[in-house]
N, C-alpha and C. Protein backbone atom coordinates (compact mmCIF):
# COMPACT_ATOMS: atom_id res chain seq x y z
N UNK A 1 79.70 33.05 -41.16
CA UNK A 1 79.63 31.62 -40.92
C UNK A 1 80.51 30.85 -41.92
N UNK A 2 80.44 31.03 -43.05
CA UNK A 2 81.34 30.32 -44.02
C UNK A 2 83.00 31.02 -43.89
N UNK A 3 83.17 31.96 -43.23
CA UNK A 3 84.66 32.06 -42.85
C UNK A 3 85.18 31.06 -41.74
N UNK A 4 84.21 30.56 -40.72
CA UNK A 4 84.28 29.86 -39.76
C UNK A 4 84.73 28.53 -40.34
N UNK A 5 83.42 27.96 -41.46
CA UNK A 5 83.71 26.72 -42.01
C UNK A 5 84.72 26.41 -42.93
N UNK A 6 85.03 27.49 -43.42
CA UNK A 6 86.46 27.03 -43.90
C UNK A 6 87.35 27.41 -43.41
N UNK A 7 87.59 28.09 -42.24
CA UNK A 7 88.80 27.95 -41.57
C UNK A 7 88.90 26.74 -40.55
N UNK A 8 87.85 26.03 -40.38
CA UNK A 8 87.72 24.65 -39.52
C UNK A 8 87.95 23.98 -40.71
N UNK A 9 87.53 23.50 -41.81
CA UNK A 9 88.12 22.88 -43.12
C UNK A 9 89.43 23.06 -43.51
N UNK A 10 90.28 23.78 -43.14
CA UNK A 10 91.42 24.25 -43.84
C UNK A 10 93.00 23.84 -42.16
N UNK A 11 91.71 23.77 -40.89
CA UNK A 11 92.50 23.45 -39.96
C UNK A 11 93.36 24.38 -39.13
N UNK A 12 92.64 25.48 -39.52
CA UNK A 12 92.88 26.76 -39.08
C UNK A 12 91.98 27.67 -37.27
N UNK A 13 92.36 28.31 -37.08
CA UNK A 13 91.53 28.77 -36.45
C UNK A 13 90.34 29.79 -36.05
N UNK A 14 89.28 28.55 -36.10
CA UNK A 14 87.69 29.48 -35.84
C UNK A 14 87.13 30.94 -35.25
N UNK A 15 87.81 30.78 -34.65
CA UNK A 15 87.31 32.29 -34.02
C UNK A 15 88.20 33.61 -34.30
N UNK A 16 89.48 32.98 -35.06
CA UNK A 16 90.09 34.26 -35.70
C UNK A 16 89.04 34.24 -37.52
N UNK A 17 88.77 33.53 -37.73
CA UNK A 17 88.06 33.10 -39.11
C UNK A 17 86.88 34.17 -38.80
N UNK A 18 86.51 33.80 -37.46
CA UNK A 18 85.21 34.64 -37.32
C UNK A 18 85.20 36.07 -37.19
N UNK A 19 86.29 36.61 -36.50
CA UNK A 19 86.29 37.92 -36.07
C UNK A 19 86.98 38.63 -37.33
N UNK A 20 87.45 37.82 -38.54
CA UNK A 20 88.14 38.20 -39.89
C UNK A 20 87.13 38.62 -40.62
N UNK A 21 85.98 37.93 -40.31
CA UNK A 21 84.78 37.58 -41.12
C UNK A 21 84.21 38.58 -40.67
N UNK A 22 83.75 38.99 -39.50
CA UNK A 22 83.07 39.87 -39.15
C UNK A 22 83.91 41.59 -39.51
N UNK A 23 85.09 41.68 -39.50
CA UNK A 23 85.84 43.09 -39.38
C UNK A 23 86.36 43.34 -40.82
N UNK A 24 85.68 42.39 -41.74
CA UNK A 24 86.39 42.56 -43.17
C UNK A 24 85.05 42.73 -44.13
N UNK A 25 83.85 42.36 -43.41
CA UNK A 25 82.60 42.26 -44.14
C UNK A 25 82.32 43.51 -45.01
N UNK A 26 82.80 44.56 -44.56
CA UNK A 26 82.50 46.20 -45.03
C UNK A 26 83.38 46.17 -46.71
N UNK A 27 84.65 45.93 -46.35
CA UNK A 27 85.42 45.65 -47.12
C UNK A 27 85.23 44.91 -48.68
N UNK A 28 83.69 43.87 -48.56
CA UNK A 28 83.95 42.77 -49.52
C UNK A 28 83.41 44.27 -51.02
N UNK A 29 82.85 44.93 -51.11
CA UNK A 29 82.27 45.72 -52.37
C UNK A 29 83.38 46.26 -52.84
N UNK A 30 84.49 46.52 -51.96
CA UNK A 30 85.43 47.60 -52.26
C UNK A 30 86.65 46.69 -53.03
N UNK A 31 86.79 45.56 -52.39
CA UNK A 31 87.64 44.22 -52.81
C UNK A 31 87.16 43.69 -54.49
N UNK A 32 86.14 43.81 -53.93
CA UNK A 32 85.22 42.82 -55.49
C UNK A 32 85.86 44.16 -56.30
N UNK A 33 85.51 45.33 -56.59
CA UNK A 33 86.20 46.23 -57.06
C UNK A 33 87.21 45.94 -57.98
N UNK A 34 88.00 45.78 -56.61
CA UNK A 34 89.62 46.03 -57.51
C UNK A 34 89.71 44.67 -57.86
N UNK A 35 89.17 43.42 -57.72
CA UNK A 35 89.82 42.52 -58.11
C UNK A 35 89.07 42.69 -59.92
N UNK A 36 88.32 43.20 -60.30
CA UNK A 36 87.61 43.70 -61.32
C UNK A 36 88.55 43.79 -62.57
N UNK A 37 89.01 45.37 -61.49
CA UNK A 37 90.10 46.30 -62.26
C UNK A 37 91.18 45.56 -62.57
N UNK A 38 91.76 44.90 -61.65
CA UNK A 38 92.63 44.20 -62.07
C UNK A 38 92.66 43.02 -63.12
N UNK A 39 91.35 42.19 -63.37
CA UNK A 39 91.42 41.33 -63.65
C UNK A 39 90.94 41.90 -65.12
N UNK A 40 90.35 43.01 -65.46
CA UNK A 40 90.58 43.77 -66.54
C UNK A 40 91.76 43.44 -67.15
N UNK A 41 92.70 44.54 -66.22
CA UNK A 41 94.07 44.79 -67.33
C UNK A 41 94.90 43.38 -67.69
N UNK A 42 94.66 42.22 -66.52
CA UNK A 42 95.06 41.26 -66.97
C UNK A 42 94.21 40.03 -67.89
N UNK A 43 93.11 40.67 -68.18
CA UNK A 43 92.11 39.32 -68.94
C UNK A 43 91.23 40.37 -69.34
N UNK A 44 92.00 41.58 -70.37
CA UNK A 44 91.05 42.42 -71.14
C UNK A 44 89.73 41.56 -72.04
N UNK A 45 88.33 42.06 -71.87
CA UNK A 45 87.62 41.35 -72.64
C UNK A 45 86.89 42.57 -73.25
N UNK A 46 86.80 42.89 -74.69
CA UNK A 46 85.70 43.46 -75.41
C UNK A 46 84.24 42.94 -74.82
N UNK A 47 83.17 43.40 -74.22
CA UNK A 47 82.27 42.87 -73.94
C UNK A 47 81.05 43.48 -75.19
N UNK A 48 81.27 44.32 -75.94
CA UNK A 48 80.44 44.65 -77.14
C UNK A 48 81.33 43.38 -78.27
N UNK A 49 82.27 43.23 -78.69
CA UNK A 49 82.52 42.01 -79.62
C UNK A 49 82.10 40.57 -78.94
N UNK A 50 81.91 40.55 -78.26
CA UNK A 50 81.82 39.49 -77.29
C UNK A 50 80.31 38.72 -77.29
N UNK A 51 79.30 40.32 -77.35
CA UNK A 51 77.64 40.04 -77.49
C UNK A 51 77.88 40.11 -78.99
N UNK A 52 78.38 40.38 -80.31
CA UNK A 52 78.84 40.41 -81.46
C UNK A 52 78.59 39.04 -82.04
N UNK A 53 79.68 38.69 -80.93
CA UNK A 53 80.43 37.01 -81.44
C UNK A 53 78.81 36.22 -80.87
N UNK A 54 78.54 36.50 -79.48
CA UNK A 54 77.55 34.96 -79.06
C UNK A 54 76.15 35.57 -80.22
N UNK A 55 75.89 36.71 -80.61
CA UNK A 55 74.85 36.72 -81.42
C UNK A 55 74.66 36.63 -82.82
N UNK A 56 76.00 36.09 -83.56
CA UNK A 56 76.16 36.12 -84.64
C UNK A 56 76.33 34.31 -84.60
N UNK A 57 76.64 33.64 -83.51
CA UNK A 57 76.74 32.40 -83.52
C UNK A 57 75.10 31.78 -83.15
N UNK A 58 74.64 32.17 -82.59
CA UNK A 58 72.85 32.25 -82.10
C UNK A 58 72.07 32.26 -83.59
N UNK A 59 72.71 33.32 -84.68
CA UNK A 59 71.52 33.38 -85.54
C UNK A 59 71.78 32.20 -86.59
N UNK A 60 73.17 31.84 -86.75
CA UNK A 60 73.55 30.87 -87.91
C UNK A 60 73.16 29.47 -87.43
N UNK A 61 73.10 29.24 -86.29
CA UNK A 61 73.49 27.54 -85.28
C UNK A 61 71.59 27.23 -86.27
């Protein structure tokens, strides 16, 4: 449904929005994935310095 509404928002067409929506749905775990991986190598984050940093700012504040 929200592929529908924004392809009627965007002025596009609905029922290709829909049948995109419906034949790509399998797809979204595997997508979320790589956009992950990717967004890793491009926006590396330490996530142990990271709980480091917000808990060392938590005990002093």
């Amino acid at each position: 449904m929200i592929s529908v509404g924004l392809a009627k928002l965007c002025k596009g067409n609905s029922i290709a929005g829909l049948i995109g929506g419906m034949l790509f749905m399998w797809a979204f775990p595997l997508l979320f994935y790589l956009n992950m991986v990717v967004g890793g190598y491009i926006f590396p984050v330490d996530l142990d310095q990271t709980f480091l940093d917000a808990a060392f700012l938590v005990s002093f504040d």
